[in-house]
C-alpha atoms as a PDB file:
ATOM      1  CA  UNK A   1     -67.218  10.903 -13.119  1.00  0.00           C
ATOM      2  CA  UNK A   2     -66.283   7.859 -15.209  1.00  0.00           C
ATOM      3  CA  UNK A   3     -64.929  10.681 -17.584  1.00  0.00           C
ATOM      4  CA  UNK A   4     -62.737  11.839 -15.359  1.00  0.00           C
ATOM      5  CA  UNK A   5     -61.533   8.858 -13.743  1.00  0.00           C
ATOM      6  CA  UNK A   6     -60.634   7.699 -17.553  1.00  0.00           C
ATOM      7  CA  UNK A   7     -59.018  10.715 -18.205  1.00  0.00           C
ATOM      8  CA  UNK A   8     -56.771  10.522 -14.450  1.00  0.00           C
ATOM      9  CA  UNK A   9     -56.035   6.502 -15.217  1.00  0.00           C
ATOM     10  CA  UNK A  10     -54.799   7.684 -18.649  1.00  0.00           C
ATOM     11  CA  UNK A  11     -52.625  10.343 -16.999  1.00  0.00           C
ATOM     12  CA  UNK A  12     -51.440   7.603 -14.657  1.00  0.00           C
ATOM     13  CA  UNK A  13     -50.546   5.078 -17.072  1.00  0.00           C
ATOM     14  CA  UNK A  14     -48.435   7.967 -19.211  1.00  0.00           C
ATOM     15  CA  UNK A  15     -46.551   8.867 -15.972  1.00  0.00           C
ATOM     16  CA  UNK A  16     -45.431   5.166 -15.207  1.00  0.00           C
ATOM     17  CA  UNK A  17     -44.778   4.468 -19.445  1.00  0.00           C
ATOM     18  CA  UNK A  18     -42.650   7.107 -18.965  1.00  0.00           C
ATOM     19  CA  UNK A  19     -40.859   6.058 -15.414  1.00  0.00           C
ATOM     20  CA  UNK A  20     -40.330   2.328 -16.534  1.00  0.00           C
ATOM     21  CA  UNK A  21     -38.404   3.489 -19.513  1.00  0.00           C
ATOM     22  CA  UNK A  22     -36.130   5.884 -17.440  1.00  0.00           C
ATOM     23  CA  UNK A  23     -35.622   3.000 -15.202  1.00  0.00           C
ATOM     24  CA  UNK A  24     -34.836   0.450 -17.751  1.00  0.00           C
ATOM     25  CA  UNK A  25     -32.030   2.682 -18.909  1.00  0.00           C
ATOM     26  CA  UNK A  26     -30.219   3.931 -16.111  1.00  0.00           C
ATOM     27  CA  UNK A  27     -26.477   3.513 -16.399  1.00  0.00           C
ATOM     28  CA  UNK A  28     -25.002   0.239 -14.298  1.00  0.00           C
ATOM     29  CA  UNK A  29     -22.619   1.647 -11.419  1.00  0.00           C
ATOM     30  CA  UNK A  30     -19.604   1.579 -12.062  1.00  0.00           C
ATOM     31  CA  UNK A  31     -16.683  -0.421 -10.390  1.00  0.00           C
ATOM     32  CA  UNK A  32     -13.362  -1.746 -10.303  1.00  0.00           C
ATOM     33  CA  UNK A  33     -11.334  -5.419 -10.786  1.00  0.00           C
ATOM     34  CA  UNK A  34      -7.752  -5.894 -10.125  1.00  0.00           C
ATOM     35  CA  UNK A  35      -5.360  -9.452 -10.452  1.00  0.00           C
ATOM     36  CA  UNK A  36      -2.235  -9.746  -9.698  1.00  0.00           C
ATOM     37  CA  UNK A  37       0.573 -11.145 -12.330  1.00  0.00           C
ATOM     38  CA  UNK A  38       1.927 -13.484  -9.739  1.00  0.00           C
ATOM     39  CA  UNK A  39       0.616 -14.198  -6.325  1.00  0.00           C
ATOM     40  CA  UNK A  40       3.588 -15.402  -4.779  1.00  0.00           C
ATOM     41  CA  UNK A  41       7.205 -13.889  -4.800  1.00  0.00           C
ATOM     42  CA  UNK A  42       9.934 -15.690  -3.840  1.00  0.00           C
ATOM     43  CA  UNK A  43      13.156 -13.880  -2.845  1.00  0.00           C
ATOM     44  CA  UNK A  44      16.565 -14.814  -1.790  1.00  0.00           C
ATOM     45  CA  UNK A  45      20.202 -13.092  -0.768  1.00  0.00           C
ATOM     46  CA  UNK A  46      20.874 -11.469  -3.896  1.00  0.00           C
ATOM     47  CA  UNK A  47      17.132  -9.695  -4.339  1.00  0.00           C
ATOM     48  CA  UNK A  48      17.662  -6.533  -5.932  1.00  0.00           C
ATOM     49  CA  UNK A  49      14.529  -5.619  -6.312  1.00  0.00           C
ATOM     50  CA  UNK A  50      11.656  -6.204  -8.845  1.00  0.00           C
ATOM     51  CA  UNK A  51       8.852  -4.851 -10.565  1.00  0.00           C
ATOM     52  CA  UNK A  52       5.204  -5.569  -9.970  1.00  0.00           C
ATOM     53  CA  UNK A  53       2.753  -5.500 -12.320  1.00  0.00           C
ATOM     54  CA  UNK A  54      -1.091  -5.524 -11.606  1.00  0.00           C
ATOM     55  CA  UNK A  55      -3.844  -5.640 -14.296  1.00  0.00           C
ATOM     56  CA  UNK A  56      -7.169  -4.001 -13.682  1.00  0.00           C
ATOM     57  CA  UNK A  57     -10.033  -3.297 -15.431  1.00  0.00           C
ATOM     58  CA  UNK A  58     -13.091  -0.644 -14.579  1.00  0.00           C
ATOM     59  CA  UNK A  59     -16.378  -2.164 -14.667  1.00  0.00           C
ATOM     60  CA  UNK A  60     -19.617  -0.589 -16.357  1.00  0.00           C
ATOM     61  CA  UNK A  61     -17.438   2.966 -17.486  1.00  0.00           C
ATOM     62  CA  UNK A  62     -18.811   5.686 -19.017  1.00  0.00           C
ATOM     63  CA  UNK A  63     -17.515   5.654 -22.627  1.00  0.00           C
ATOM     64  CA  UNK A  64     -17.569   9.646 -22.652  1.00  0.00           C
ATOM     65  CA  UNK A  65     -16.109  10.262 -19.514  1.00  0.00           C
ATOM     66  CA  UNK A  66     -13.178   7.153 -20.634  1.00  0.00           C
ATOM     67  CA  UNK A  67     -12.760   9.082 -23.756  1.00  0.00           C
ATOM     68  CA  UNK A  68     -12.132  12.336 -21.758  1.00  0.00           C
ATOM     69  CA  UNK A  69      -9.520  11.119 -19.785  1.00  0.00           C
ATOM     70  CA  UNK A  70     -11.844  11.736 -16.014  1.00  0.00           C
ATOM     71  CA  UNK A  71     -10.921   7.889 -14.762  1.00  0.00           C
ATOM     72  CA  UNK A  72      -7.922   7.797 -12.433  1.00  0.00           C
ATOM     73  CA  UNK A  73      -6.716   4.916 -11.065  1.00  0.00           C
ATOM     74  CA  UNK A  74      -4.302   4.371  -7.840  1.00  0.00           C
ATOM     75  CA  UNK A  75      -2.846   1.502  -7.212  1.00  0.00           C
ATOM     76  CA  UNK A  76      -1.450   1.125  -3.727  1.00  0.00           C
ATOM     77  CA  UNK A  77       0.632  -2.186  -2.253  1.00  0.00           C
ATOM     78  CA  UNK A  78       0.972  -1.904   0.987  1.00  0.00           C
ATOM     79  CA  UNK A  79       3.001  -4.260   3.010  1.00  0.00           C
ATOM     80  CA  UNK A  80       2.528  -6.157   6.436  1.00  0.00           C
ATOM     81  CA  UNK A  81       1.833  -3.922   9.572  1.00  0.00           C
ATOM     82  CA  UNK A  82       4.164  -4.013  12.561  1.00  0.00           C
ATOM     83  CA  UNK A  83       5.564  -2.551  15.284  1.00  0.00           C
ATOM     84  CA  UNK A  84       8.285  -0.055  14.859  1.00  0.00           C
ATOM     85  CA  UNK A  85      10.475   2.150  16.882  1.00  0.00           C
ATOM     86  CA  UNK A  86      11.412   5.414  16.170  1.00  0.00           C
ATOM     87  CA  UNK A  87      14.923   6.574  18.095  1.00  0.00           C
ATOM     88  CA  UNK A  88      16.358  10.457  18.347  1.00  0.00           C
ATOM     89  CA  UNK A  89      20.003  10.698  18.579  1.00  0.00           C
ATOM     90  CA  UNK A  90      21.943  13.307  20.039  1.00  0.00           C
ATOM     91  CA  UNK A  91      25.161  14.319  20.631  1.00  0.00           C
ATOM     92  CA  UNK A  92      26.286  13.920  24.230  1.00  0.00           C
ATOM     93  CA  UNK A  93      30.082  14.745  25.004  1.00  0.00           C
ATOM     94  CA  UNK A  94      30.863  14.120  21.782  1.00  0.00           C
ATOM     95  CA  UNK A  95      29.495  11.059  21.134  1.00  0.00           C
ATOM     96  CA  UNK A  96      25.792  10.345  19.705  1.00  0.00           C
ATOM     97  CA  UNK A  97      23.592   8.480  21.868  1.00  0.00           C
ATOM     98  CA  UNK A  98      19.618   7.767  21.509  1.00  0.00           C
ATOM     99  CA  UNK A  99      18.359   9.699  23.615  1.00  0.00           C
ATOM    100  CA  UNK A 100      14.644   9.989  22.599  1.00  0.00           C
ATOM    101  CA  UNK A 101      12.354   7.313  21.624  1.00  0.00           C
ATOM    102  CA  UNK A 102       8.693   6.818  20.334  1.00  0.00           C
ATOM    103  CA  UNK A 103       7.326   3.513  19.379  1.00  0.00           C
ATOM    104  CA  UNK A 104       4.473   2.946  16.424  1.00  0.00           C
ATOM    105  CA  UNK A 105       2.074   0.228  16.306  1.00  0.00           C
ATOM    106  CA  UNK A 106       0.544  -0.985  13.179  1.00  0.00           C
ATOM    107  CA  UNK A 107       2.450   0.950  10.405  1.00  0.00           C
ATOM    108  CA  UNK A 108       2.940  -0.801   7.249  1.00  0.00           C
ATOM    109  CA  UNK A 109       6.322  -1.968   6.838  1.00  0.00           C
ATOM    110  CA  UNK A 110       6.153  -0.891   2.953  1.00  0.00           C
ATOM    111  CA  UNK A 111       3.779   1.268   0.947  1.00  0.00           C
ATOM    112  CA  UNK A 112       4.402   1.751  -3.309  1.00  0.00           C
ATOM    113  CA  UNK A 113       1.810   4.079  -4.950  1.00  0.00           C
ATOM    114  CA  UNK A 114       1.138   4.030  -8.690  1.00  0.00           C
ATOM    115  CA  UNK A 115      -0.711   6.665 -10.515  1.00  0.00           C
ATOM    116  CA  UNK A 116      -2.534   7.831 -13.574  1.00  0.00           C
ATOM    117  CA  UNK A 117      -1.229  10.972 -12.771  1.00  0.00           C
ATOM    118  CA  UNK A 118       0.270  13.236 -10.000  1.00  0.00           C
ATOM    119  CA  UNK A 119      -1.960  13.083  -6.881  1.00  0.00           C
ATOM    120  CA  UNK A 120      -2.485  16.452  -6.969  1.00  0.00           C
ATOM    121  CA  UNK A 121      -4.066  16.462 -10.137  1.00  0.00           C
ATOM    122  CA  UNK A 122      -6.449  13.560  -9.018  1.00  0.00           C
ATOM    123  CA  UNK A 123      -8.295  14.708  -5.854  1.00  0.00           C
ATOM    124  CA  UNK A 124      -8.559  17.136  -3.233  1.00  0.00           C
ATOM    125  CA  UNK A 125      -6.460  16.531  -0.215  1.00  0.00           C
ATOM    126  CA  UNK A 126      -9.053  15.894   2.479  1.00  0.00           C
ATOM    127  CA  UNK A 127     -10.059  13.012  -0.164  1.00  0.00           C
ATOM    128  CA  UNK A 128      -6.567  11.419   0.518  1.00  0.00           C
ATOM    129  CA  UNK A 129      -6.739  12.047   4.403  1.00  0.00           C
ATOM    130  CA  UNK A 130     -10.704   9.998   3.999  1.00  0.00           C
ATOM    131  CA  UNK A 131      -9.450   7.182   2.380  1.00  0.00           C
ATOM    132  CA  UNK A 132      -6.161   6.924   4.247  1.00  0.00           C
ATOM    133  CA  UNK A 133      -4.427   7.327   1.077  1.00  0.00           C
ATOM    134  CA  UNK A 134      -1.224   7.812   0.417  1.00  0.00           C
ATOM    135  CA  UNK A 135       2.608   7.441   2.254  1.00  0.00           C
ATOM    136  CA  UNK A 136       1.546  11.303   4.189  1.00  0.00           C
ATOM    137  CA  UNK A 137      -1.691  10.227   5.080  1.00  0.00           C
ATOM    138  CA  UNK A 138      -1.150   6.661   6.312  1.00  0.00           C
ATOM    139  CA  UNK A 139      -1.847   7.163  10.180  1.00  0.00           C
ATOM    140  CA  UNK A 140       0.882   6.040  12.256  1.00  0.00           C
ATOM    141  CA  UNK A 141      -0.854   4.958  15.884  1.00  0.00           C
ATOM    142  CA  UNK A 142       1.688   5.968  18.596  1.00  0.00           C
ATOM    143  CA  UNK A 143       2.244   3.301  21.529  1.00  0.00           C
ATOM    144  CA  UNK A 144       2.104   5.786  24.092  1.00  0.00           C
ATOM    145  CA  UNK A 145      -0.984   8.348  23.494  1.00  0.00           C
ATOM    146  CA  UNK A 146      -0.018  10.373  26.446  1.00  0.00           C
ATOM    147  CA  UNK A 147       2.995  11.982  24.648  1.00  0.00           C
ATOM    148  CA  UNK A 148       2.211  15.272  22.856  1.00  0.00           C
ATOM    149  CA  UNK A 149       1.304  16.204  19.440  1.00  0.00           C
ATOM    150  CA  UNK A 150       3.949  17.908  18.780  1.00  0.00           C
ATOM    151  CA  UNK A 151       6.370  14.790  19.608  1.00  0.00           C
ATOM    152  CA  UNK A 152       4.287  12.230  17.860  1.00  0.00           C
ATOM    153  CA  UNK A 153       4.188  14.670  14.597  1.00  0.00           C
ATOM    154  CA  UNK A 154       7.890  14.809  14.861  1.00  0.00           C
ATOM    155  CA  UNK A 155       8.985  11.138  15.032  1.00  0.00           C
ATOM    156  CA  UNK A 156       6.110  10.517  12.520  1.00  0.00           C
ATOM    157  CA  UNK A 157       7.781  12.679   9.761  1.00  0.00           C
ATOM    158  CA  UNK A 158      11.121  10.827  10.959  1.00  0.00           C
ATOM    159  CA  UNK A 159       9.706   7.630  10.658  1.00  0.00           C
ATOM    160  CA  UNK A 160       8.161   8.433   6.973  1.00  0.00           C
ATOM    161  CA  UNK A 161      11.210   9.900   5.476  1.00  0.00           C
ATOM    162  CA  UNK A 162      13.253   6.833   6.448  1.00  0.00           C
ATOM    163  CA  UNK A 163      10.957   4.589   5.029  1.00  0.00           C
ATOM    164  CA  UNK A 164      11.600   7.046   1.759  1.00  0.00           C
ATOM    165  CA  UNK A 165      15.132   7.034   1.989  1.00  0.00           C
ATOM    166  CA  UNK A 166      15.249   2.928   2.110  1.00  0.00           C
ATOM    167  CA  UNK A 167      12.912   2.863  -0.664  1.00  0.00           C
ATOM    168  CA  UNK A 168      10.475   1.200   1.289  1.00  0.00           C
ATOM    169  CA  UNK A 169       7.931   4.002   0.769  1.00  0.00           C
ATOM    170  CA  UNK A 170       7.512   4.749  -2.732  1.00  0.00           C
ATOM    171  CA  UNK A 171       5.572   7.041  -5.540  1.00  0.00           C
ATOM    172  CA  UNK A 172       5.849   5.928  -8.840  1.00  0.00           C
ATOM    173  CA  UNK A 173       3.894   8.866 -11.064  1.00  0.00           C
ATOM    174  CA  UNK A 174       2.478   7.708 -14.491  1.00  0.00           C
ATOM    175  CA  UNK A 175       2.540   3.689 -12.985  1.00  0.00           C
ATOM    176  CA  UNK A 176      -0.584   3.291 -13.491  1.00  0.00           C
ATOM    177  CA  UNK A 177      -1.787   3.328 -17.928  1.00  0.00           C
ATOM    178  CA  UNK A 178      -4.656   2.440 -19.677  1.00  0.00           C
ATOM    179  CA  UNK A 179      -4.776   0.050 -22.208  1.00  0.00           C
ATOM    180  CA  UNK A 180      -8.156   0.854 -23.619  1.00  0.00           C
ATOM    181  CA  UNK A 181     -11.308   2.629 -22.323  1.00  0.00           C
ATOM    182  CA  UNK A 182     -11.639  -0.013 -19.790  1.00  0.00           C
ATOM    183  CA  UNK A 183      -8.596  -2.076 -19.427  1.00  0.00           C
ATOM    184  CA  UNK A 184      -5.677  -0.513 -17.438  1.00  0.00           C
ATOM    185  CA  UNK A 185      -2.106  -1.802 -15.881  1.00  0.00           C
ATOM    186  CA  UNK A 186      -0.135  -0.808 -12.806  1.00  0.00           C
ATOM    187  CA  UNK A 187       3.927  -1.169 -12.033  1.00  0.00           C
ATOM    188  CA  UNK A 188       4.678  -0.938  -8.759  1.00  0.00           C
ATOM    189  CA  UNK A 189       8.356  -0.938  -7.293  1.00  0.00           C
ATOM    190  CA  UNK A 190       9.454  -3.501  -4.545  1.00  0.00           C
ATOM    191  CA  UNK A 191      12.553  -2.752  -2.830  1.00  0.00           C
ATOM    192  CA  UNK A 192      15.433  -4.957  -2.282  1.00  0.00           C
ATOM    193  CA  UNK A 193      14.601  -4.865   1.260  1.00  0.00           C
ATOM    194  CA  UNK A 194      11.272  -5.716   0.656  1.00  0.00           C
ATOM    195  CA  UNK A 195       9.418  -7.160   3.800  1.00  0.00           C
ATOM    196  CA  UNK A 196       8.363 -10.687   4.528  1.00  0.00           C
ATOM    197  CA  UNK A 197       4.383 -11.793   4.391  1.00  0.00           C
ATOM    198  CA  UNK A 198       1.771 -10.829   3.126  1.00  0.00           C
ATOM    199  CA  UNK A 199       0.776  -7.688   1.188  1.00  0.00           C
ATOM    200  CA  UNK A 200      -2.101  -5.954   0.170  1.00  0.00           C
ATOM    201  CA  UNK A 201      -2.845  -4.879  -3.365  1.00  0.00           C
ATOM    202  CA  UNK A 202      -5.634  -1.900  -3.202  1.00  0.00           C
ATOM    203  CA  UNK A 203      -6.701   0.079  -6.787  1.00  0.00           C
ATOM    204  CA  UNK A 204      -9.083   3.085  -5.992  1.00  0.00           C
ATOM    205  CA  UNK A 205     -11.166   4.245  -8.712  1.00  0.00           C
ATOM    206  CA  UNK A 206     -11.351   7.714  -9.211  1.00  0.00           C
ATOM    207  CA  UNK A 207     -14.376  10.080 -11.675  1.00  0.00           C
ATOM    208  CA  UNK A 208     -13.291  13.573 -12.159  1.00  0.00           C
ATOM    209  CA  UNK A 209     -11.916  13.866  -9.042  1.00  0.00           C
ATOM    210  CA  UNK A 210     -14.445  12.191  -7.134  1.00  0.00           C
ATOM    211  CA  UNK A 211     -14.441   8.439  -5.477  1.00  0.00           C
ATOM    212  CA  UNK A 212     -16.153   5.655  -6.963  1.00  0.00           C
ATOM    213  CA  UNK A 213     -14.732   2.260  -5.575  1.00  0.00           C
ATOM    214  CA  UNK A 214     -12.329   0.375  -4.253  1.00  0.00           C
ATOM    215  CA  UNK A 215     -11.096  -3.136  -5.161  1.00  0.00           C
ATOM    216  CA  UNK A 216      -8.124  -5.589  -3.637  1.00  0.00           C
ATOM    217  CA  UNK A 217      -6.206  -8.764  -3.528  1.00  0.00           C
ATOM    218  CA  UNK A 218      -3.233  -9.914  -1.535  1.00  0.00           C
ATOM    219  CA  UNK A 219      -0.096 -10.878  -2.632  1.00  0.00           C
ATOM    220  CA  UNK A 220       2.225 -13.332  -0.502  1.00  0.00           C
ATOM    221  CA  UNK A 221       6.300 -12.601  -0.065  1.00  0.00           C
ATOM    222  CA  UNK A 222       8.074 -14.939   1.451  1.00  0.00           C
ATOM    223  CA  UNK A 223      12.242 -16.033   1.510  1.00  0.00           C
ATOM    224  CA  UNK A 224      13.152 -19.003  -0.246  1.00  0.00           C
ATOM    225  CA  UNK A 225      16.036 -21.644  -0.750  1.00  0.00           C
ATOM    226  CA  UNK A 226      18.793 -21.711   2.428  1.00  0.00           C
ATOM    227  CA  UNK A 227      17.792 -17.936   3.314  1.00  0.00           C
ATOM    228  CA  UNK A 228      14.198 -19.680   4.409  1.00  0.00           C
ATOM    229  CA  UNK A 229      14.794 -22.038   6.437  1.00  0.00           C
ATOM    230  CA  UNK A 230      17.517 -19.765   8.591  1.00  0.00           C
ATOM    231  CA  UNK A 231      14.366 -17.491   8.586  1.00  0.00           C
ATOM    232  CA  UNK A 232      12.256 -20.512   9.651  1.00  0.00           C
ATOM    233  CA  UNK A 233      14.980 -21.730  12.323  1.00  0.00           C
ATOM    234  CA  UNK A 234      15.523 -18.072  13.656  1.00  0.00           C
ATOM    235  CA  UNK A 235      11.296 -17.663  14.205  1.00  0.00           C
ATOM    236  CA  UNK A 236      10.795 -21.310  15.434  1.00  0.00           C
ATOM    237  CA  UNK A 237      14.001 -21.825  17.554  1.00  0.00           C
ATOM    238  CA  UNK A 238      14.697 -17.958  18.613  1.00  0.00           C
ATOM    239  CA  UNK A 239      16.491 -19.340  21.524  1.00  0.00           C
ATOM    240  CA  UNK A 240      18.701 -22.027  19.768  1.00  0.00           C
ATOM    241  CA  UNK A 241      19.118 -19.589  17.355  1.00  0.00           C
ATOM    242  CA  UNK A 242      20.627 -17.319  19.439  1.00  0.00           C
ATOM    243  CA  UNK A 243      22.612 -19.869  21.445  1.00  0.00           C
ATOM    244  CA  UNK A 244      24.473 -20.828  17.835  1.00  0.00           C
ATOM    245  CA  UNK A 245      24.729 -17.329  16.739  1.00  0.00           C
ATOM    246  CA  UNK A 246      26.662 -16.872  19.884  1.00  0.00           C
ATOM    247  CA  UNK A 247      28.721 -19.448  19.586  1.00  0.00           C
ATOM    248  CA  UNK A 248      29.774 -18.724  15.772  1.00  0.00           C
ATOM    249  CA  UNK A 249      30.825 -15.300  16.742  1.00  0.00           C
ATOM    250  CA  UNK A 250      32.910 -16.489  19.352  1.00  0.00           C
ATOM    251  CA  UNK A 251      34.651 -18.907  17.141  1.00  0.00           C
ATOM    252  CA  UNK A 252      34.994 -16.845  14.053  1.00  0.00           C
ATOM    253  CA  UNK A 253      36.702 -14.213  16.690  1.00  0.00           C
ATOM    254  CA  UNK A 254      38.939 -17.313  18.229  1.00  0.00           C
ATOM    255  CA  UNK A 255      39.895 -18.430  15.066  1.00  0.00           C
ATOM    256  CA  UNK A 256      41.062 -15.016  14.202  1.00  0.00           C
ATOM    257  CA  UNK A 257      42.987 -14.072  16.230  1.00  0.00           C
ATOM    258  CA  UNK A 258      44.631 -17.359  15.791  1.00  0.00           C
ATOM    259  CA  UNK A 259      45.120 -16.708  11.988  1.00  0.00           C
ATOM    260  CA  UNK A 260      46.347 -13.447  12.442  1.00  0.00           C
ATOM    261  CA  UNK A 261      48.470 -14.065  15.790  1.00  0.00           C
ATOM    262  CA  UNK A 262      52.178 -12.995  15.856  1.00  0.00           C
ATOM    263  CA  UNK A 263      54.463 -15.042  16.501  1.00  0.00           C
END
């Protein structure tokens, strides 16, 4: 008996010599780290628009899988969510009217992608639709949830190709390059019309075409020099605002028609 017992103790020992090793050398998981060049961006009257850069690096990577090319990277910044409402117009003796309505609450007021490569070439599509990733999968929550599908699906197309066409909504292919194995940098695109407040900077980690992780940080736009505080007065005062807003039209139209009067 104390043979065997010897001889299973022995077996035991091998089995956990060989389990602590296997342990000891399992690969770290692996992650992602983004910072933002600036976190403030000050704009005035005459913003035309600017470039964004983001610096990331992937934590723990696989120095095969780097050397294949299998890490993607997308780089989202995605601006402050607010109402907005979508109008139909039609034409109506001649004349176009807005006829149809549908308001949206939540939707991000800009979205710029950056990628390694096309999105196709990344992940499936029902990866996109998980993550909420992407200007076609970004889900726009109707006001109203009693309207149909078909209506909703209609002014939500509306509302994403005029977010397009402003520039507001925006792909930028190739935006996202690595550096080395483990360093990479993004350049995303903000508009001239860029929106007020704060964004969100989000960089998703991708491993032959499947998820690993997510990582974020916030960047802060705000108006600056006389363009500010008109912002601050107009948000603060609304009413006062209004009142001298008013009044300046009527006196620019006063003295205009003084200016221009015939004698």
């Amino acid at each position: 008996m104390t043979g065997h017992k010897a001889f299973a103790t022995a077996i035991l020992l091998s089995v956990l010599a060989a389990i602590v090793p296997a342990k000891a050398q399992s690969p770290l998981p692996e992650g992602i780290q983004i910072g933002l060049s600036t976190d403030n961006v000050s704009i005035t009257a005459g913003f035309s628009g600017a470039d964004l850069t983001i610096f990331g690096s992937l934590e723990n990577p696989d120095p095969l899988v780097a050397r294949q090319n299998r890490y993607d990277v997308i780089v989202v910044l995605e601006g402050p969510p607010r109402p907005v409402v979508v109008r139909r117009k039609d034409r109506v003796l001649g004349v176009w009217v807005n006829l149809d309505s549908e308001t949206f609450e939540n939707v991000p007021m800009s979205y710029s992608v950056a990628t390694t490569r096309p999105l196709q070439d990344i992940t499936e599509p029902n990866s996109y639709k998980q993550l909420s990733l992407g200007a076609s999968n970004i889900y726009m929550q109707p006001a109203d949830a009693g309207d149909s599908p078909a209506t909703i699906e209609e002014f939500t197309t509306a509302l994403r190709e005029r977010k397009a066409a402003t520039g507001l909504y925006s792909e930028n292919v190739g935006g996202v390059q690595f550096l080395s194995q483990n360093l990479f940098r993004a350049t995303v695109r903000l508009a001239p019309n860029v929106p007020v407040g704060t964004h969100k900077a989000r960089a998703f980690l991708f491993k032959s075409g499947l998820f690993i992780k997510e990582s974020s940080a916030q960047l802060e736009i705000r108006k600056s020099g006389f363009e500010q505080s008109i912002f601050r007065v107009a948000h603060n005062y609304s009413f006062l605002y209004g009142v001298f807003a008013i009044s300046l039209a009527m006196l620019t139209g006063w003295l205009g028609r003084l200016i221009f009067r015939k004698d």
